[in-house]
C-alpha atoms as a PDB file:
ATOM      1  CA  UNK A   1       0.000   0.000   0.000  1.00  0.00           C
ATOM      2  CA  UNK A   2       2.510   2.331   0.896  1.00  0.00           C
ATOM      3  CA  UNK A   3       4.609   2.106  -2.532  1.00  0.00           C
ATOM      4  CA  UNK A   4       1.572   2.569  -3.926  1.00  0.00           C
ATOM      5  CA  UNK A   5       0.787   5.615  -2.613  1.00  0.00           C
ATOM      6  CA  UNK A   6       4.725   6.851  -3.189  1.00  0.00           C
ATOM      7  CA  UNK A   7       3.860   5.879  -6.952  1.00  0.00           C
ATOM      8  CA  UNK A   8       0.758   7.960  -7.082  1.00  0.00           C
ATOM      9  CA  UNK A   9       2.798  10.826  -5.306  1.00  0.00           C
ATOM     10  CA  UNK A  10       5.353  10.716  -8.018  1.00  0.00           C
ATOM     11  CA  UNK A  11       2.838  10.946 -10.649  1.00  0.00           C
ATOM     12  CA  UNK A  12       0.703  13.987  -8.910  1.00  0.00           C
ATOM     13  CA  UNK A  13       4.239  15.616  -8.479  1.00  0.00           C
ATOM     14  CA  UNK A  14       5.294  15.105 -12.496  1.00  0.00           C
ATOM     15  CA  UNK A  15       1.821  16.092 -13.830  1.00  0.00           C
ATOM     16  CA  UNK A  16       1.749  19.214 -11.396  1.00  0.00           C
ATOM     17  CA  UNK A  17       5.560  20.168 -11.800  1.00  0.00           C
ATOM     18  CA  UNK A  18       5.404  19.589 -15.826  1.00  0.00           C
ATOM     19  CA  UNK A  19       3.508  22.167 -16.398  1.00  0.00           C
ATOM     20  CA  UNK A  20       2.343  23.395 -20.357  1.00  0.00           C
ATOM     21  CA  UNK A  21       5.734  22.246 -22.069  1.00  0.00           C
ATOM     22  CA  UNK A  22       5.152  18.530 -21.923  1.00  0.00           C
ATOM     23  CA  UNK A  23       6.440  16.529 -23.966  1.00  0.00           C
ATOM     24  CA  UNK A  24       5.840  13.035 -25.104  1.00  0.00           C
ATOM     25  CA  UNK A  25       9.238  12.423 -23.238  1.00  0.00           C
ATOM     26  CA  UNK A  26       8.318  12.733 -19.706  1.00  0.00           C
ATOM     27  CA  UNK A  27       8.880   9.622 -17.685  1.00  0.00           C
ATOM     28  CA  UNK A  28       8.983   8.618 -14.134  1.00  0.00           C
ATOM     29  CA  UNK A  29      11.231   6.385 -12.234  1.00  0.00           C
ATOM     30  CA  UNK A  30      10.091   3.270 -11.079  1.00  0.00           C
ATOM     31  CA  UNK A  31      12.192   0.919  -8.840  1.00  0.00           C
ATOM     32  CA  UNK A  32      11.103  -2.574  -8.233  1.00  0.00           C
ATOM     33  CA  UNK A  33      11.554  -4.482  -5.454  1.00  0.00           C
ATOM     34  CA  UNK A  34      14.697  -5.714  -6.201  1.00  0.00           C
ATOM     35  CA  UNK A  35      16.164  -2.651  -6.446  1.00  0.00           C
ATOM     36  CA  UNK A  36      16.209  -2.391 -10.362  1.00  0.00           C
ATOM     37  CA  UNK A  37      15.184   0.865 -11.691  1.00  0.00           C
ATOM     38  CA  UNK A  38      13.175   1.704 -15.365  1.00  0.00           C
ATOM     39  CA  UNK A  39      11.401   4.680 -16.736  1.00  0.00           C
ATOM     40  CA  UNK A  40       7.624   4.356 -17.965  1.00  0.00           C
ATOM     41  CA  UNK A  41       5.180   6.607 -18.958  1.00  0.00           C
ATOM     42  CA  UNK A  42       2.506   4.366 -18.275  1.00  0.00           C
ATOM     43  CA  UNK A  43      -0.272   6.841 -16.843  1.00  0.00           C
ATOM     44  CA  UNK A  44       0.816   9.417 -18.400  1.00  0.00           C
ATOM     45  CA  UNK A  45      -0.915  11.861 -20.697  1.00  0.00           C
ATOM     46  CA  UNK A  46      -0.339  10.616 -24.392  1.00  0.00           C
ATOM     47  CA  UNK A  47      -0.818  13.690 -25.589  1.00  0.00           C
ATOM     48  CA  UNK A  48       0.447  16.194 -24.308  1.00  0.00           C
ATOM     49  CA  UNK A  49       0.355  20.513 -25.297  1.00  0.00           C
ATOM     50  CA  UNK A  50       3.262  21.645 -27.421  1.00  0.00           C
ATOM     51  CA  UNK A  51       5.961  23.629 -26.414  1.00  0.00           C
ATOM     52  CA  UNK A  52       9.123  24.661 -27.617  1.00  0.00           C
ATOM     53  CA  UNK A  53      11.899  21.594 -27.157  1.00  0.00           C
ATOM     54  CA  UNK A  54      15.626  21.434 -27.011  1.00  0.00           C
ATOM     55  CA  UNK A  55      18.220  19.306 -27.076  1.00  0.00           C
ATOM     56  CA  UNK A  56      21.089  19.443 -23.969  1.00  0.00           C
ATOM     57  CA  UNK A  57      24.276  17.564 -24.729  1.00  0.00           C
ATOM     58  CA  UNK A  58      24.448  16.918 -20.926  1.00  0.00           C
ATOM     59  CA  UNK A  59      21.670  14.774 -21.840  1.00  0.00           C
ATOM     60  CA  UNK A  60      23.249  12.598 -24.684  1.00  0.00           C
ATOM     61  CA  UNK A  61      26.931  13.319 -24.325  1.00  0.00           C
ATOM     62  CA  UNK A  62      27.677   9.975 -23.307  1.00  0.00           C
ATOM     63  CA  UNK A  63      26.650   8.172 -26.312  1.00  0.00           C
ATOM     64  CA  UNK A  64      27.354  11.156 -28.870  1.00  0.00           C
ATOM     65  CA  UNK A  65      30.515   9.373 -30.588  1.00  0.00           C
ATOM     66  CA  UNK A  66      28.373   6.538 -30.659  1.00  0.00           C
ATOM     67  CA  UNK A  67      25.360   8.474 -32.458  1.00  0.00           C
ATOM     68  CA  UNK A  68      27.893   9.844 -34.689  1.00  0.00           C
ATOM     69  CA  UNK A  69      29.374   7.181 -35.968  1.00  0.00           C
ATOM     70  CA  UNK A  70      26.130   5.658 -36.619  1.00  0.00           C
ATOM     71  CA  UNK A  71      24.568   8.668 -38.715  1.00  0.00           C
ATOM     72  CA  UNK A  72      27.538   8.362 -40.662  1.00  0.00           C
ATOM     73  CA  UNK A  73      27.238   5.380 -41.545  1.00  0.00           C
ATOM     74  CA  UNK A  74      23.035   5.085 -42.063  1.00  0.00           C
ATOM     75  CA  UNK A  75      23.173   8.839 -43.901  1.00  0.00           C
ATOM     76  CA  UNK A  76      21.140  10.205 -41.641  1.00  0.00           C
ATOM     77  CA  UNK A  77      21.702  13.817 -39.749  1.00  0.00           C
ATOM     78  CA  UNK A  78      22.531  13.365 -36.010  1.00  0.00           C
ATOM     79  CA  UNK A  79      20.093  15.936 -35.222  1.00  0.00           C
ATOM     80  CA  UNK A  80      17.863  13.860 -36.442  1.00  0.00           C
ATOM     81  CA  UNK A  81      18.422  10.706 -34.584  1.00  0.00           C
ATOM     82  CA  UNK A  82      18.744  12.959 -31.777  1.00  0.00           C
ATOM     83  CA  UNK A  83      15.368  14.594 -32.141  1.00  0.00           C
ATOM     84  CA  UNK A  84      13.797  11.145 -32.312  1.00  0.00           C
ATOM     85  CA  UNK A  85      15.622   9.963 -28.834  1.00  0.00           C
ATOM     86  CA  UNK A  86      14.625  13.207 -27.339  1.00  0.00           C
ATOM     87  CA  UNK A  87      10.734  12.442 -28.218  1.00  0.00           C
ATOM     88  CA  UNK A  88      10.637   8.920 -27.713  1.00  0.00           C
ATOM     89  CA  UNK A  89      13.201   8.259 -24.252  1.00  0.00           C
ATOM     90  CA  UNK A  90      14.386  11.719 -23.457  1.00  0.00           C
ATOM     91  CA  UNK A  91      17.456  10.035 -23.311  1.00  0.00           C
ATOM     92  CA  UNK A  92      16.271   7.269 -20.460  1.00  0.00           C
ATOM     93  CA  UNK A  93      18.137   3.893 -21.154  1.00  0.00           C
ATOM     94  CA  UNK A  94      15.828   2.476 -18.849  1.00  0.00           C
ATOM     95  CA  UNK A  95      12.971   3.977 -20.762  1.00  0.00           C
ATOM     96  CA  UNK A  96       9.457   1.363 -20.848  1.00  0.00           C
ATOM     97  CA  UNK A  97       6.352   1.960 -22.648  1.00  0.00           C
ATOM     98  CA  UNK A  98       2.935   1.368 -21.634  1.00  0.00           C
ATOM     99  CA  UNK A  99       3.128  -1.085 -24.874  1.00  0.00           C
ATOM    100  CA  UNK A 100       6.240  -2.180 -24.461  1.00  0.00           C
ATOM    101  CA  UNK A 101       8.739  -0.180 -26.275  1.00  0.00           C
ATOM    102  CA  UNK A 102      12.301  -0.146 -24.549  1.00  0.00           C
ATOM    103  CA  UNK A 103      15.356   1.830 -24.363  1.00  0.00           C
ATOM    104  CA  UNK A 104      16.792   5.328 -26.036  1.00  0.00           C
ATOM    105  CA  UNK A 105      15.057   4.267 -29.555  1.00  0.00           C
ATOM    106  CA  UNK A 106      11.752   2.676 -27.611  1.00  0.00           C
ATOM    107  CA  UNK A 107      11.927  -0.624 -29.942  1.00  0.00           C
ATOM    108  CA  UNK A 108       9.814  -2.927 -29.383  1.00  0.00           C
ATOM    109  CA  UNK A 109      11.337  -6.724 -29.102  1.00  0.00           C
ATOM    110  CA  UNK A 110       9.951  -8.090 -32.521  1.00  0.00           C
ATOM    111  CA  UNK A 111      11.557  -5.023 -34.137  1.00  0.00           C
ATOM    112  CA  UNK A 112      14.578  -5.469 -32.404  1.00  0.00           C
ATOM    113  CA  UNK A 113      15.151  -8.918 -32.970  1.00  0.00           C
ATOM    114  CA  UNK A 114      14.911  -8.101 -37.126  1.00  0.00           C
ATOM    115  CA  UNK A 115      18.133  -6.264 -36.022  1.00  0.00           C
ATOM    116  CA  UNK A 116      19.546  -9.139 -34.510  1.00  0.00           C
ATOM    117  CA  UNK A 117      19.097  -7.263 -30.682  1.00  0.00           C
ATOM    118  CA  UNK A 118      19.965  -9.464 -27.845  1.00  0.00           C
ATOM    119  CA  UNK A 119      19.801  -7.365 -25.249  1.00  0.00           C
ATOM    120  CA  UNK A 120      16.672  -4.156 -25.321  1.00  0.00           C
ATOM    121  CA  UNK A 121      18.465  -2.802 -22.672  1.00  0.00           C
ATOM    122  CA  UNK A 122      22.326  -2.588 -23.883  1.00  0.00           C
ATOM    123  CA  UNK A 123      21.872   1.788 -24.978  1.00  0.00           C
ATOM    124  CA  UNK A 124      24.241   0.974 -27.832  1.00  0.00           C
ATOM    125  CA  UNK A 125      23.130  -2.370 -29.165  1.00  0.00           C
ATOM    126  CA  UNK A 126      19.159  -0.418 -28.786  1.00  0.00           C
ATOM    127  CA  UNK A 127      20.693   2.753 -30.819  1.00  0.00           C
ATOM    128  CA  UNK A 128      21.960   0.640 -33.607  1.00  0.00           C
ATOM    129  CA  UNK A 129      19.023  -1.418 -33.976  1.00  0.00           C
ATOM    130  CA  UNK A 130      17.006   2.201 -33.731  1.00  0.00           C
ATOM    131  CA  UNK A 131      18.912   4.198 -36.293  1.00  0.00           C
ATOM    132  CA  UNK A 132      18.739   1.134 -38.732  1.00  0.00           C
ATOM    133  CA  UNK A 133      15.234   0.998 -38.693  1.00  0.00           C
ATOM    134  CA  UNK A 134      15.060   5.143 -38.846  1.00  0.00           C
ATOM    135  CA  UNK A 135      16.937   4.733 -41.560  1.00  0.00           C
ATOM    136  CA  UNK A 136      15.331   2.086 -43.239  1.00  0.00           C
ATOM    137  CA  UNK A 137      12.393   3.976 -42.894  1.00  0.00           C
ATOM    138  CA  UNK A 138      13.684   7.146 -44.157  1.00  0.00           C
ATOM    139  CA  UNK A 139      14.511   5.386 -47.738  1.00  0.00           C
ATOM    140  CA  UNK A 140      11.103   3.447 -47.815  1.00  0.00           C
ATOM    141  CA  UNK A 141       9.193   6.761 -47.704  1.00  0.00           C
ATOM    142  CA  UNK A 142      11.704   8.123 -50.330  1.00  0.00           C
ATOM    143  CA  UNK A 143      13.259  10.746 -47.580  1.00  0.00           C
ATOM    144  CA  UNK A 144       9.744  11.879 -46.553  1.00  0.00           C
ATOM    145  CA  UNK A 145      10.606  12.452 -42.790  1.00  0.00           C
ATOM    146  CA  UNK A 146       6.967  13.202 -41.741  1.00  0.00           C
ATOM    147  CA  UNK A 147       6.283   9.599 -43.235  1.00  0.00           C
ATOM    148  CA  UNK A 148       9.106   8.130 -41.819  1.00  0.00           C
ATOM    149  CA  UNK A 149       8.445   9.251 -38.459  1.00  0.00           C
ATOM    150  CA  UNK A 150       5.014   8.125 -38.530  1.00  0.00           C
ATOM    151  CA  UNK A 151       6.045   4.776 -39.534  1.00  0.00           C
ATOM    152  CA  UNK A 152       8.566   5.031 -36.842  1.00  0.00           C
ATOM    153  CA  UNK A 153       5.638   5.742 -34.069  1.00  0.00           C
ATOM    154  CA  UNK A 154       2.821   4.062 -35.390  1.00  0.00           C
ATOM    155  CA  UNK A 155       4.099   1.292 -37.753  1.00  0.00           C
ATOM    156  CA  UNK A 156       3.931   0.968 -41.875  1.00  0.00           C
ATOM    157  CA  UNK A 157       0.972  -0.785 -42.059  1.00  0.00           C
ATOM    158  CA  UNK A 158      -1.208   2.538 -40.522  1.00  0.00           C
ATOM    159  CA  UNK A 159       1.040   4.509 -42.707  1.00  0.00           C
ATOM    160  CA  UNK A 160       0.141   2.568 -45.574  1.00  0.00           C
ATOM    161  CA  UNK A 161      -3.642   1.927 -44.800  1.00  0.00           C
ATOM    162  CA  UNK A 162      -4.303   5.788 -44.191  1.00  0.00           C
ATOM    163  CA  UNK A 163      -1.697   6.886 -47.254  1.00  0.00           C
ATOM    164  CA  UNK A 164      -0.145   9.428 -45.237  1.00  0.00           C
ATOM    165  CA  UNK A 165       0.487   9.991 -41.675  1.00  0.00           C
ATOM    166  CA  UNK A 166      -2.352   8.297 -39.808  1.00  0.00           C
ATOM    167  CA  UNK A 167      -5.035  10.211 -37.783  1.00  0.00           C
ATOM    168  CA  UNK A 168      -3.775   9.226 -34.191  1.00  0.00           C
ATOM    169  CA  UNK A 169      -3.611  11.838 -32.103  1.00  0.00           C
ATOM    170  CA  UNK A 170      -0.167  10.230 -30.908  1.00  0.00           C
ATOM    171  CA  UNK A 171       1.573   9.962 -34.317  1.00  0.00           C
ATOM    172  CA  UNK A 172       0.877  13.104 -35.355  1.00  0.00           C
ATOM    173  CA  UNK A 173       2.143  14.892 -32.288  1.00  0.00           C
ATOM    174  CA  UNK A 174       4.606  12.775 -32.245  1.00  0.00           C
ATOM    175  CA  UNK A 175       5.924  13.559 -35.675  1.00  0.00           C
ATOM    176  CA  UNK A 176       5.284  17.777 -35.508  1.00  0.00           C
ATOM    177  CA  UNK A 177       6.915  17.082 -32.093  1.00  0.00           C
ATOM    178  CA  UNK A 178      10.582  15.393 -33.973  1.00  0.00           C
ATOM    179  CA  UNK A 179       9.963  18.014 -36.870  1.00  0.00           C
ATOM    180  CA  UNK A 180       9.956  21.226 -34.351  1.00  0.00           C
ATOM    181  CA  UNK A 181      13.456  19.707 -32.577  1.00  0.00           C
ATOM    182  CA  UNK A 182      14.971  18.693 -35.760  1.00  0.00           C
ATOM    183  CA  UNK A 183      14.631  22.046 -37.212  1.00  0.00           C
ATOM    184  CA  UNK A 184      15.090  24.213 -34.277  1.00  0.00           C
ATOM    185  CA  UNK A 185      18.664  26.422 -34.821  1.00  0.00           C
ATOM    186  CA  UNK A 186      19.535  26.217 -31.308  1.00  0.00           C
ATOM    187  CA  UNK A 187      19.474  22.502 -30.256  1.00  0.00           C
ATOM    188  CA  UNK A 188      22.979  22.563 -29.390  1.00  0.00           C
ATOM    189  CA  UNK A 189      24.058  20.032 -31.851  1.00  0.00           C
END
């Protein structure tokens, strides 16, 4: 019971301290009871009011060389890749979705096993995995990023069904959300 109530505390305190610049980022900690600690946003607003976004290197500085290296070699733009971490994890490598989704890149485990992932949880084997598919994505839709990033949130099939970026509420935030950090001057990248 008590936990409990600490949980619900935690969530009172992020909806009431986040304030009218939410993003689709915000997470809480959760530690189990062994100790082991993950980010969720389960209960959490989906959608959430727009606000202006940014990107802090304190917040992917440890994995930048990494990040580089792979938009090299995909052909993507780092700010990019970056913009779609900040929206999907902000940055959390213990990030979990309400559906599942895990890690910087929020892949989901029959996604990451087409990339040969063994471990959702390793940042770096999650961020190659990620940026493969991003990329992948990016030359199915021909370099449209607004499709790409829809396919990235809600899947190809909706993108396909609805011939454009699907009507969810979620996706499209979600992709005017990656848009308005990927073109931003000042994202510090």
């Amino acid at each position: 019971m008590r936990q409990s109530l600490w949980k619900w505390a935690g969530l009172a305190w992020v909806v009431l301290t986040s304030g009218a610049g939410w993003t689709q980022s915000t997470w809480r900690k959760v530690t189990d009871e062994k100790g082991h600690v993950t980010y969720t946003n389960a209960g959490l607003p989906s959608a959430r009011p727009m606000g202006r976004y940014a990107l802090s290197p304190t917040k992917y500085r440890a994995f930048e060389a990494y990040i580089d290296t792979l938009a090299r070699e995909h052909g993507l733009s780092k700010k990019l890749i970056l913009a779609v971490i900040a929206i999907e994890s902000d940055f959390q490598t213990r990030a979990l979705s309400p559906k599942g989704a895990v890690g910087l890149m929020q892949l989901l485990p029959e996604t990451a096993r087409l990339y040969g992932v063994r471990n959702l949880w390793d940042p770096y084997e999650n961020l190659r995995a990620g940026v493969a598919h991003l990329a992948y994505l990016v030359r199915r839709y021909q370099g449209n990023l607004r499709l790409a990033l829809a396919a990235y949130n809600a899947g190809e099939d909706d993108v396909d069904r609805h011939g454009g970026v699907p009507p969810f509420a979620e996706t499209q935030a979600y992709v005017k959300k990656v848009l308005e950090i990927y073109g931003q001057p000042h994202t510090y990248v």
